[in-house]
PDB file of N, CA and C in Angstrom:
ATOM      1  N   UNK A   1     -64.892 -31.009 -42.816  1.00  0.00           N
ATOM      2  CA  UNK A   1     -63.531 -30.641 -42.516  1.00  0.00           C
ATOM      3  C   UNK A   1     -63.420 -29.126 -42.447  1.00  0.00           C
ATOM      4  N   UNK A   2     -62.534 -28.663 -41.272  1.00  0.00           N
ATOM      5  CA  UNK A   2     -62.839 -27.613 -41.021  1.00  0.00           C
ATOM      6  C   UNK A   2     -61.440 -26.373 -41.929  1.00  0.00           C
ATOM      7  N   UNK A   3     -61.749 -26.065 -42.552  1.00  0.00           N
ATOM      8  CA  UNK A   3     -60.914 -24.893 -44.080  1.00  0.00           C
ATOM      9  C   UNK A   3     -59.774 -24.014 -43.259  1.00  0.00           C
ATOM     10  N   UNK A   4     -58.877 -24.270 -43.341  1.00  0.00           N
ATOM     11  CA  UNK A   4     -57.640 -23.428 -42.458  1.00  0.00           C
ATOM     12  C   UNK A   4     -57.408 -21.597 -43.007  1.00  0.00           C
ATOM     13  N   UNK A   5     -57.329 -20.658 -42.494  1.00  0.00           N
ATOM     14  CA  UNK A   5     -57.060 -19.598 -42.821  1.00  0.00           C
ATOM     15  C   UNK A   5     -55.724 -19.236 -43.929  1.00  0.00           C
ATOM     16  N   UNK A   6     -55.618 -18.863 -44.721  1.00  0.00           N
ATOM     17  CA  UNK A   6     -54.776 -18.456 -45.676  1.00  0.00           C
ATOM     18  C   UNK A   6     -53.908 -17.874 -44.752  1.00  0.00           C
ATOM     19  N   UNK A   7     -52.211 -18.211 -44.973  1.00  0.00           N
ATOM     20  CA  UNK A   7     -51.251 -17.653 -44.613  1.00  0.00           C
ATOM     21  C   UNK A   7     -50.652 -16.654 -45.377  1.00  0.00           C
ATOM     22  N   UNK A   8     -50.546 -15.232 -44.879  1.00  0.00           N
ATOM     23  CA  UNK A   8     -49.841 -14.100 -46.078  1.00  0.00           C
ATOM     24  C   UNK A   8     -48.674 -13.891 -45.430  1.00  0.00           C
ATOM     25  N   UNK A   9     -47.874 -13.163 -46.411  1.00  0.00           N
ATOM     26  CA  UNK A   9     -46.457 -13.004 -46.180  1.00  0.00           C
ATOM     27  C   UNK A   9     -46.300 -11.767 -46.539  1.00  0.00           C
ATOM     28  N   UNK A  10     -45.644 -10.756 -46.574  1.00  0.00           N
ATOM     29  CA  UNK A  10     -44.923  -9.395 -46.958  1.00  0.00           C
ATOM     30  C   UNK A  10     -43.606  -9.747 -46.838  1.00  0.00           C
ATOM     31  N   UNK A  11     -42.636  -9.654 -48.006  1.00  0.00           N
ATOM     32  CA  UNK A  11     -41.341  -9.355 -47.876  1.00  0.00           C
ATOM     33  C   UNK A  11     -40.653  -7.905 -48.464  1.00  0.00           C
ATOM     34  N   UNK A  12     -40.545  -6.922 -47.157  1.00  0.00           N
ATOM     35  CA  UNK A  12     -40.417  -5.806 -47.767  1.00  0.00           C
ATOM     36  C   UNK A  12     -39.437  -5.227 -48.359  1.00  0.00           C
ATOM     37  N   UNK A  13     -38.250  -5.695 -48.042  1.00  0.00           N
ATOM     38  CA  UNK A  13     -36.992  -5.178 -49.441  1.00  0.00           C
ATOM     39  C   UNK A  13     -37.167  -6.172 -50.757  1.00  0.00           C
ATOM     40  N   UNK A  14     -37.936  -7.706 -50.861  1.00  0.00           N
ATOM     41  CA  UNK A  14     -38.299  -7.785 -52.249  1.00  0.00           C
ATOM     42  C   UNK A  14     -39.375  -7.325 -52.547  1.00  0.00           C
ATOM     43  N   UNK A  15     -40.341  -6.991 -51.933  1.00  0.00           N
ATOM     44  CA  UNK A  15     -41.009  -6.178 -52.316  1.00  0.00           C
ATOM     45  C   UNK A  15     -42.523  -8.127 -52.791  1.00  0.00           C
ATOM     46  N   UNK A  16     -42.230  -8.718 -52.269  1.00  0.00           N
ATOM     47  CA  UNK A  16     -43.219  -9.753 -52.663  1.00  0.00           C
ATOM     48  C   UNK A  16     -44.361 -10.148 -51.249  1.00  0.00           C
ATOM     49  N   UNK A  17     -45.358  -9.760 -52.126  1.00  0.00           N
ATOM     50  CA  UNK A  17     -46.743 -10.177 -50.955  1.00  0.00           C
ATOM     51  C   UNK A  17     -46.949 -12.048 -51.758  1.00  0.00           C
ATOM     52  N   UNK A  18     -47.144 -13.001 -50.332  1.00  0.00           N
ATOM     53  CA  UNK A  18     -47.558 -14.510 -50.422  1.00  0.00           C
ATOM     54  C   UNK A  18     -48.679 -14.858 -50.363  1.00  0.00           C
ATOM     55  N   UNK A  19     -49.514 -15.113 -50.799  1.00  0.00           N
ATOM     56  CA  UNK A  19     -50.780 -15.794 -50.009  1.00  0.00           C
ATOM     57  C   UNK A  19     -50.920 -17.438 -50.165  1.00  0.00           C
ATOM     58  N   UNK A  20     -50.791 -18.257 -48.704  1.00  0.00           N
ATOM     59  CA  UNK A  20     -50.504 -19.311 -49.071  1.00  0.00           C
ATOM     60  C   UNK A  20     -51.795 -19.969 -48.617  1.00  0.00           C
ATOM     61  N   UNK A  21     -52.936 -20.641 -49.656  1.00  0.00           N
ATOM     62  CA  UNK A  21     -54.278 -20.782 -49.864  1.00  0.00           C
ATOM     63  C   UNK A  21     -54.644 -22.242 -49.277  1.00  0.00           C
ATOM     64  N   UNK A  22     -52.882 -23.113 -49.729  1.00  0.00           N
ATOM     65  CA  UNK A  22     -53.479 -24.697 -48.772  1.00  0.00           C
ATOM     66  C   UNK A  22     -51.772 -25.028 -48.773  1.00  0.00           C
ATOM     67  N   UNK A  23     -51.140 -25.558 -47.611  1.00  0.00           N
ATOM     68  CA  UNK A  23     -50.173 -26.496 -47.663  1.00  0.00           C
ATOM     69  C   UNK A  23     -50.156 -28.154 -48.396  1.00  0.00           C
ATOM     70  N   UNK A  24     -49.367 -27.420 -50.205  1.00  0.00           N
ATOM     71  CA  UNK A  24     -49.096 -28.530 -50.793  1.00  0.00           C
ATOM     72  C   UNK A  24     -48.295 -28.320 -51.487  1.00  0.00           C
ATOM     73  N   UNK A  25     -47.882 -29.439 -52.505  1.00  0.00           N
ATOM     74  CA  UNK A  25     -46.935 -29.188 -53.405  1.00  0.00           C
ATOM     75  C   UNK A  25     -46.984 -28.734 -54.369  1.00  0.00           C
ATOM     76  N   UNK A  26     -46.666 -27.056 -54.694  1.00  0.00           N
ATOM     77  CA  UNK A  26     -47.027 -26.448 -56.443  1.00  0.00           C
ATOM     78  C   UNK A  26     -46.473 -27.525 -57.405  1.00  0.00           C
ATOM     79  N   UNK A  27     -47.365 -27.428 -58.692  1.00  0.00           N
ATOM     80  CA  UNK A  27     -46.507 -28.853 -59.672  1.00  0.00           C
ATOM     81  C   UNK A  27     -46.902 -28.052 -60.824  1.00  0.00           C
ATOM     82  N   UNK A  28     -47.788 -26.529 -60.719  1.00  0.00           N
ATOM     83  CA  UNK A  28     -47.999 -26.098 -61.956  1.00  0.00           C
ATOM     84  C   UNK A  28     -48.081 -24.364 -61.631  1.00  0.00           C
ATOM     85  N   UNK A  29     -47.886 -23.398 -62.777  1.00  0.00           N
ATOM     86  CA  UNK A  29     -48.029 -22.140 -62.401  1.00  0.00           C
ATOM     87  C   UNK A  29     -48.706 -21.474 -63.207  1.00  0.00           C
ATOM     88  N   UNK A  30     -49.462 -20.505 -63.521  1.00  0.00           N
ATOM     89  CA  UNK A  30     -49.801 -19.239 -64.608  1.00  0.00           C
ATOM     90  C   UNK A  30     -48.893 -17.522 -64.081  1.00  0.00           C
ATOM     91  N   UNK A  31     -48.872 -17.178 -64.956  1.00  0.00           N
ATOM     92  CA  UNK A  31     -48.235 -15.976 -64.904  1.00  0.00           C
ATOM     93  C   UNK A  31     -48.861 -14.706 -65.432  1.00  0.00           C
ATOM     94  N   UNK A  32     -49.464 -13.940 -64.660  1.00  0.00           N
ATOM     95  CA  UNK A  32     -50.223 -12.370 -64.924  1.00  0.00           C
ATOM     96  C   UNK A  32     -50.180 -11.866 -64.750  1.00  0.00           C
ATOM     97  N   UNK A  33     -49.383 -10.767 -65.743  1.00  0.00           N
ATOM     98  CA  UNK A  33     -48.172  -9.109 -64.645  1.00  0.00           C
ATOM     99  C   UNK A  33     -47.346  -9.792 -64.018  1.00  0.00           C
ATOM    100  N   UNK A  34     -47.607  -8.805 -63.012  1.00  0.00           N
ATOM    101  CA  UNK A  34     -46.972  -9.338 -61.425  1.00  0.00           C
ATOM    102  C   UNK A  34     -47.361 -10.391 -61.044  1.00  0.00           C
ATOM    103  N   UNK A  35     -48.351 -11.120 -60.758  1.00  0.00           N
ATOM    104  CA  UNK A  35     -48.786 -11.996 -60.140  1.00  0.00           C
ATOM    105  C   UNK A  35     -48.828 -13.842 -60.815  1.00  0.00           C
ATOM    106  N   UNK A  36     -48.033 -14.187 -59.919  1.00  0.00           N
ATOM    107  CA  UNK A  36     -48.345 -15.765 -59.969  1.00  0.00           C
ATOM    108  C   UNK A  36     -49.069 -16.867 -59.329  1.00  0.00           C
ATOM    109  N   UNK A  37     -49.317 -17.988 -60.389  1.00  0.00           N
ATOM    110  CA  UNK A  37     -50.605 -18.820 -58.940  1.00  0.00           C
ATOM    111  C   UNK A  37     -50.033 -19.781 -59.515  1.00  0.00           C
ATOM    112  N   UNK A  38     -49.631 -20.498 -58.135  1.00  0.00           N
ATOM    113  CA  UNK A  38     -49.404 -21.482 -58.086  1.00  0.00           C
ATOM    114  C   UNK A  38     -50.453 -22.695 -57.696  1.00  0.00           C
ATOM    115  N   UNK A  39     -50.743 -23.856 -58.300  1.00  0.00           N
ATOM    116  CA  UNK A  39     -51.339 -25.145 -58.325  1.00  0.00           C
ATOM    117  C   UNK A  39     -50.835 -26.232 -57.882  1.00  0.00           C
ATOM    118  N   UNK A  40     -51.452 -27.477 -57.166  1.00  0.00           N
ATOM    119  CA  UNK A  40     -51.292 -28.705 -57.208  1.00  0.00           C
ATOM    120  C   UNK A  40     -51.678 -29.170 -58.162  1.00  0.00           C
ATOM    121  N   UNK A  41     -51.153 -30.755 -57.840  1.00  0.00           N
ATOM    122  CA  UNK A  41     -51.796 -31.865 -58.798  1.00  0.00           C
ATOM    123  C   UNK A  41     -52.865 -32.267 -59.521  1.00  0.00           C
ATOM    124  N   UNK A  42     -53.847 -31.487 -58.149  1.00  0.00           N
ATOM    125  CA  UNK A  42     -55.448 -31.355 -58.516  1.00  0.00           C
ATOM    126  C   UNK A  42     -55.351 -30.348 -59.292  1.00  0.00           C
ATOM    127  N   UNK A  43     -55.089 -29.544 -59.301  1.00  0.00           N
ATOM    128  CA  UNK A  43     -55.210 -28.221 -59.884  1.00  0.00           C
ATOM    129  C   UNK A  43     -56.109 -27.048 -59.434  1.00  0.00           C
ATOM    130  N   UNK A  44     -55.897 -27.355 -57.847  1.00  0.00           N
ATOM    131  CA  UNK A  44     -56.078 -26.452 -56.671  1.00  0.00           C
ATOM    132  C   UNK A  44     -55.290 -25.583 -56.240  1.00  0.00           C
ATOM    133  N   UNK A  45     -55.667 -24.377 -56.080  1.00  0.00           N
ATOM    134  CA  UNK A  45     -54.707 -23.084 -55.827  1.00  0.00           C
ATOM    135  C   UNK A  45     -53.920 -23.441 -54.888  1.00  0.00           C
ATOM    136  N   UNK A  46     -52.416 -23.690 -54.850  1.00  0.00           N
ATOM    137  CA  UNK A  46     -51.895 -23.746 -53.597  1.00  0.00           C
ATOM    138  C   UNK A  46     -51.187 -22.307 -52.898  1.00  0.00           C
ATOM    139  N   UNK A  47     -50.821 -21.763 -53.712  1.00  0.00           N
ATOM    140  CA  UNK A  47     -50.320 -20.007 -53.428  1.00  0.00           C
ATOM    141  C   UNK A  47     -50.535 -19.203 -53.868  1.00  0.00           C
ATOM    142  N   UNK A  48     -50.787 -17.770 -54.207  1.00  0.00           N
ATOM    143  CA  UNK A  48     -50.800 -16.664 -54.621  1.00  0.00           C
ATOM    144  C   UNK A  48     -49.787 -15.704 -54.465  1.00  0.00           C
ATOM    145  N   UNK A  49     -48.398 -15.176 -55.604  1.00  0.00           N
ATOM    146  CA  UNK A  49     -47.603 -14.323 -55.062  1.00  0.00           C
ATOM    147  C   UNK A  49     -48.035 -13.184 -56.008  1.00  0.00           C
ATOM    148  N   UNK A  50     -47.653 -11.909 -55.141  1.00  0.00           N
ATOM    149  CA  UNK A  50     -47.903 -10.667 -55.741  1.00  0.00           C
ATOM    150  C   UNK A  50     -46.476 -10.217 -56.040  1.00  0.00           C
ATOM    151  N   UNK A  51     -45.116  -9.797 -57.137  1.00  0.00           N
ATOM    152  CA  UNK A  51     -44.055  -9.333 -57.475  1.00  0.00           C
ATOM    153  C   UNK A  51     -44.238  -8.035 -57.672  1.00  0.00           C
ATOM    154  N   UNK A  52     -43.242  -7.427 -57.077  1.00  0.00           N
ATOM    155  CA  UNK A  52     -43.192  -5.765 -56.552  1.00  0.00           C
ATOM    156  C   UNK A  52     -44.274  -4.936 -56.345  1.00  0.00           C
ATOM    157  N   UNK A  53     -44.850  -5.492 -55.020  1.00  0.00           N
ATOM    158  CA  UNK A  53     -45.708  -5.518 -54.097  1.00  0.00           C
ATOM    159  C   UNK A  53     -45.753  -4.251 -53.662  1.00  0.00           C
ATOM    160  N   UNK A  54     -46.698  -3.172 -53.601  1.00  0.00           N
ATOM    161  CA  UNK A  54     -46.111  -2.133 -52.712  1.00  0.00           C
ATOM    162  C   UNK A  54     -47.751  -1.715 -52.165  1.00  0.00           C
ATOM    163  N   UNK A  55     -47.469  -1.283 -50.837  1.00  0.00           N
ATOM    164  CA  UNK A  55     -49.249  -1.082 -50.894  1.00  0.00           C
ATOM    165  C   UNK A  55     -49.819   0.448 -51.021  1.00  0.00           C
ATOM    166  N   UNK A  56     -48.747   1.126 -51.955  1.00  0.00           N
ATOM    167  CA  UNK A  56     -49.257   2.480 -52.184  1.00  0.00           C
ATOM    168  C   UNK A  56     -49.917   2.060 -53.763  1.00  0.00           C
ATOM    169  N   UNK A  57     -49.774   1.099 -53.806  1.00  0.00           N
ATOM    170  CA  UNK A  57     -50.084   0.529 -55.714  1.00  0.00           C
ATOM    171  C   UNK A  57     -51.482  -0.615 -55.320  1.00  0.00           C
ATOM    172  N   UNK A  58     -51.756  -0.674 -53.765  1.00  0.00           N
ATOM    173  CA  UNK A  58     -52.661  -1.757 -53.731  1.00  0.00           C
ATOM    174  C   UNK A  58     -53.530  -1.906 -54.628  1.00  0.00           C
ATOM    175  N   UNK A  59     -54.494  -1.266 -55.041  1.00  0.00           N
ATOM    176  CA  UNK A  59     -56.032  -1.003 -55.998  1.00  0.00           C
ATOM    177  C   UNK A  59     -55.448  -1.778 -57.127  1.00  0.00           C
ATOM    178  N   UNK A  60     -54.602  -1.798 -57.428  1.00  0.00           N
ATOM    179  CA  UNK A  60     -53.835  -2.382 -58.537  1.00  0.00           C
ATOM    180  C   UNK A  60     -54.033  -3.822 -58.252  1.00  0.00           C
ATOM    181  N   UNK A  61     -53.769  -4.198 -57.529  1.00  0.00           N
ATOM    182  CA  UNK A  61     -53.281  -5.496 -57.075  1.00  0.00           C
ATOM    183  C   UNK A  61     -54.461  -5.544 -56.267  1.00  0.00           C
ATOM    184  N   UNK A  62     -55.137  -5.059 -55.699  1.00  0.00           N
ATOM    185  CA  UNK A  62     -56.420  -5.567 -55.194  1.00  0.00           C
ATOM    186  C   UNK A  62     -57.684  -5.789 -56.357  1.00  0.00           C
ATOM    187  N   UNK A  63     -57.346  -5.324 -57.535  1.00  0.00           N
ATOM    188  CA  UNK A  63     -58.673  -5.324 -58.573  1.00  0.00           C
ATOM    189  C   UNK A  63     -57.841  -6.888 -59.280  1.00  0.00           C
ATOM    190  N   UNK A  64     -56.284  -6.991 -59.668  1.00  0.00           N
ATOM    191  CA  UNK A  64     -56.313  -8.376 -59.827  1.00  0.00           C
ATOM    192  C   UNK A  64     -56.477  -9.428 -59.508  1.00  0.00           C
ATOM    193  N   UNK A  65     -56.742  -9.803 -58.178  1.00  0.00           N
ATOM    194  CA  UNK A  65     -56.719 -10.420 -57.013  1.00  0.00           C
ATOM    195  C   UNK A  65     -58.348 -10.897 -57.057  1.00  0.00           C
ATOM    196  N   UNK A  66     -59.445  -9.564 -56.975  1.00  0.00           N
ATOM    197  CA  UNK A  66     -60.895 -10.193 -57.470  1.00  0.00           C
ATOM    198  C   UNK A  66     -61.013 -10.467 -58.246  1.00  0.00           C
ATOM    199  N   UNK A  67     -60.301 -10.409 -59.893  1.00  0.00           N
ATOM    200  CA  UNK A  67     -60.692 -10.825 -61.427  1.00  0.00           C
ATOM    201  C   UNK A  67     -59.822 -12.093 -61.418  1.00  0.00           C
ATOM    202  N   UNK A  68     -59.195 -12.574 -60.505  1.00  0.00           N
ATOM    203  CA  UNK A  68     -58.373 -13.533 -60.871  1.00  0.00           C
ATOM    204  C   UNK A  68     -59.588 -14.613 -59.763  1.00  0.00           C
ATOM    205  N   UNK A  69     -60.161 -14.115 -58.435  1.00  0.00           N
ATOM    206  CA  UNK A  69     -61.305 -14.859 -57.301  1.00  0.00           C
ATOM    207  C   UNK A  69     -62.486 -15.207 -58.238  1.00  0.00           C
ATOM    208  N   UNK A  70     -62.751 -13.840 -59.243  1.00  0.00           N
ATOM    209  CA  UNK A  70     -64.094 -14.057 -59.941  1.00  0.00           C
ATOM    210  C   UNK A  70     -63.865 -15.468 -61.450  1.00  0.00           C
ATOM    211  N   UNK A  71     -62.533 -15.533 -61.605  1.00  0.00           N
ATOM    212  CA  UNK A  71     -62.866 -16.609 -62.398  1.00  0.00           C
ATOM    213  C   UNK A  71     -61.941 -18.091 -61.851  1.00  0.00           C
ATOM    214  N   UNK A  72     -61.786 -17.870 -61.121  1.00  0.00           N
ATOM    215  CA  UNK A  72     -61.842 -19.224 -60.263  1.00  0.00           C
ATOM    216  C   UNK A  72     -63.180 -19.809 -59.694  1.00  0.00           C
ATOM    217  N   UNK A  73     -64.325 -18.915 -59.264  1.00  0.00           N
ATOM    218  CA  UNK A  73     -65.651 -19.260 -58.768  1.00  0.00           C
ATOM    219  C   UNK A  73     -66.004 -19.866 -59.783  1.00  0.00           C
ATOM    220  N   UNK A  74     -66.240 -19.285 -61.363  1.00  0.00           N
ATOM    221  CA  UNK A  74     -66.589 -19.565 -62.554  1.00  0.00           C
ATOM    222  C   UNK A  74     -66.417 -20.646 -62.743  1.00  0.00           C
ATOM    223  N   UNK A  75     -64.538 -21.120 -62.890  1.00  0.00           N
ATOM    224  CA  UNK A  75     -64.491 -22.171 -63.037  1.00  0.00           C
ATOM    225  C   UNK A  75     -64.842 -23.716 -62.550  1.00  0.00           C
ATOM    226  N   UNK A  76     -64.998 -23.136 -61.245  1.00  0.00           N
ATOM    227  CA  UNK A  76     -65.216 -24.380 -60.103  1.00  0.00           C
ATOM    228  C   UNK A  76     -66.702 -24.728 -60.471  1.00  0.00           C
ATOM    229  N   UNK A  77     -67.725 -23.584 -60.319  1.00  0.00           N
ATOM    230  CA  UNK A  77     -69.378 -23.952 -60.154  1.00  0.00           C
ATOM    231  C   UNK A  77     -69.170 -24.196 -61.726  1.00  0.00           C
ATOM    232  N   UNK A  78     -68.802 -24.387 -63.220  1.00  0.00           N
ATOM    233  CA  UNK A  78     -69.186 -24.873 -64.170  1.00  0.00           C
ATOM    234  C   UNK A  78     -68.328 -26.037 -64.035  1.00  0.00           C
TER     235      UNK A  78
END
């Protein structure tokens, strides 16, 4: 089956970046800083939002973004 491209969003007066990872229904969330991830049923990433998003602050939000990729790999291959 062929893996669909992640849909992102920018909303620039809230200031919220989307990343939407699979079309489903969130049923669960974690909360870190700014950033929330949303889950399905499986407990498969269904979104990624970034809260007061700005991309003069990216590095910020780009170093959470790999520590949050690097232990999702973790979790999956154990």
């Amino acid at each position: 089956m062929k893996q669909k491209n992640p849909k992102i969003q920018y909303d620039k007066k809230s200031k919220v970046l989307s990343i939407e990872v699979k079309r489903a229904k969130s049923v669960d969330s974690d909360v870190q800083g700014n950033m929330v991830v949303d889950y399905d049923k499986k407990g498969d990433v269904v979104r990624v939002n970034f809260y007061q998003f700005s991309f003069e602050d990216f590095e910020e939000n780009e170093r959470a973004l790999k520590d949050f990729s690097r232990e999702s790999v973790t979790l999956v291959s154990a």
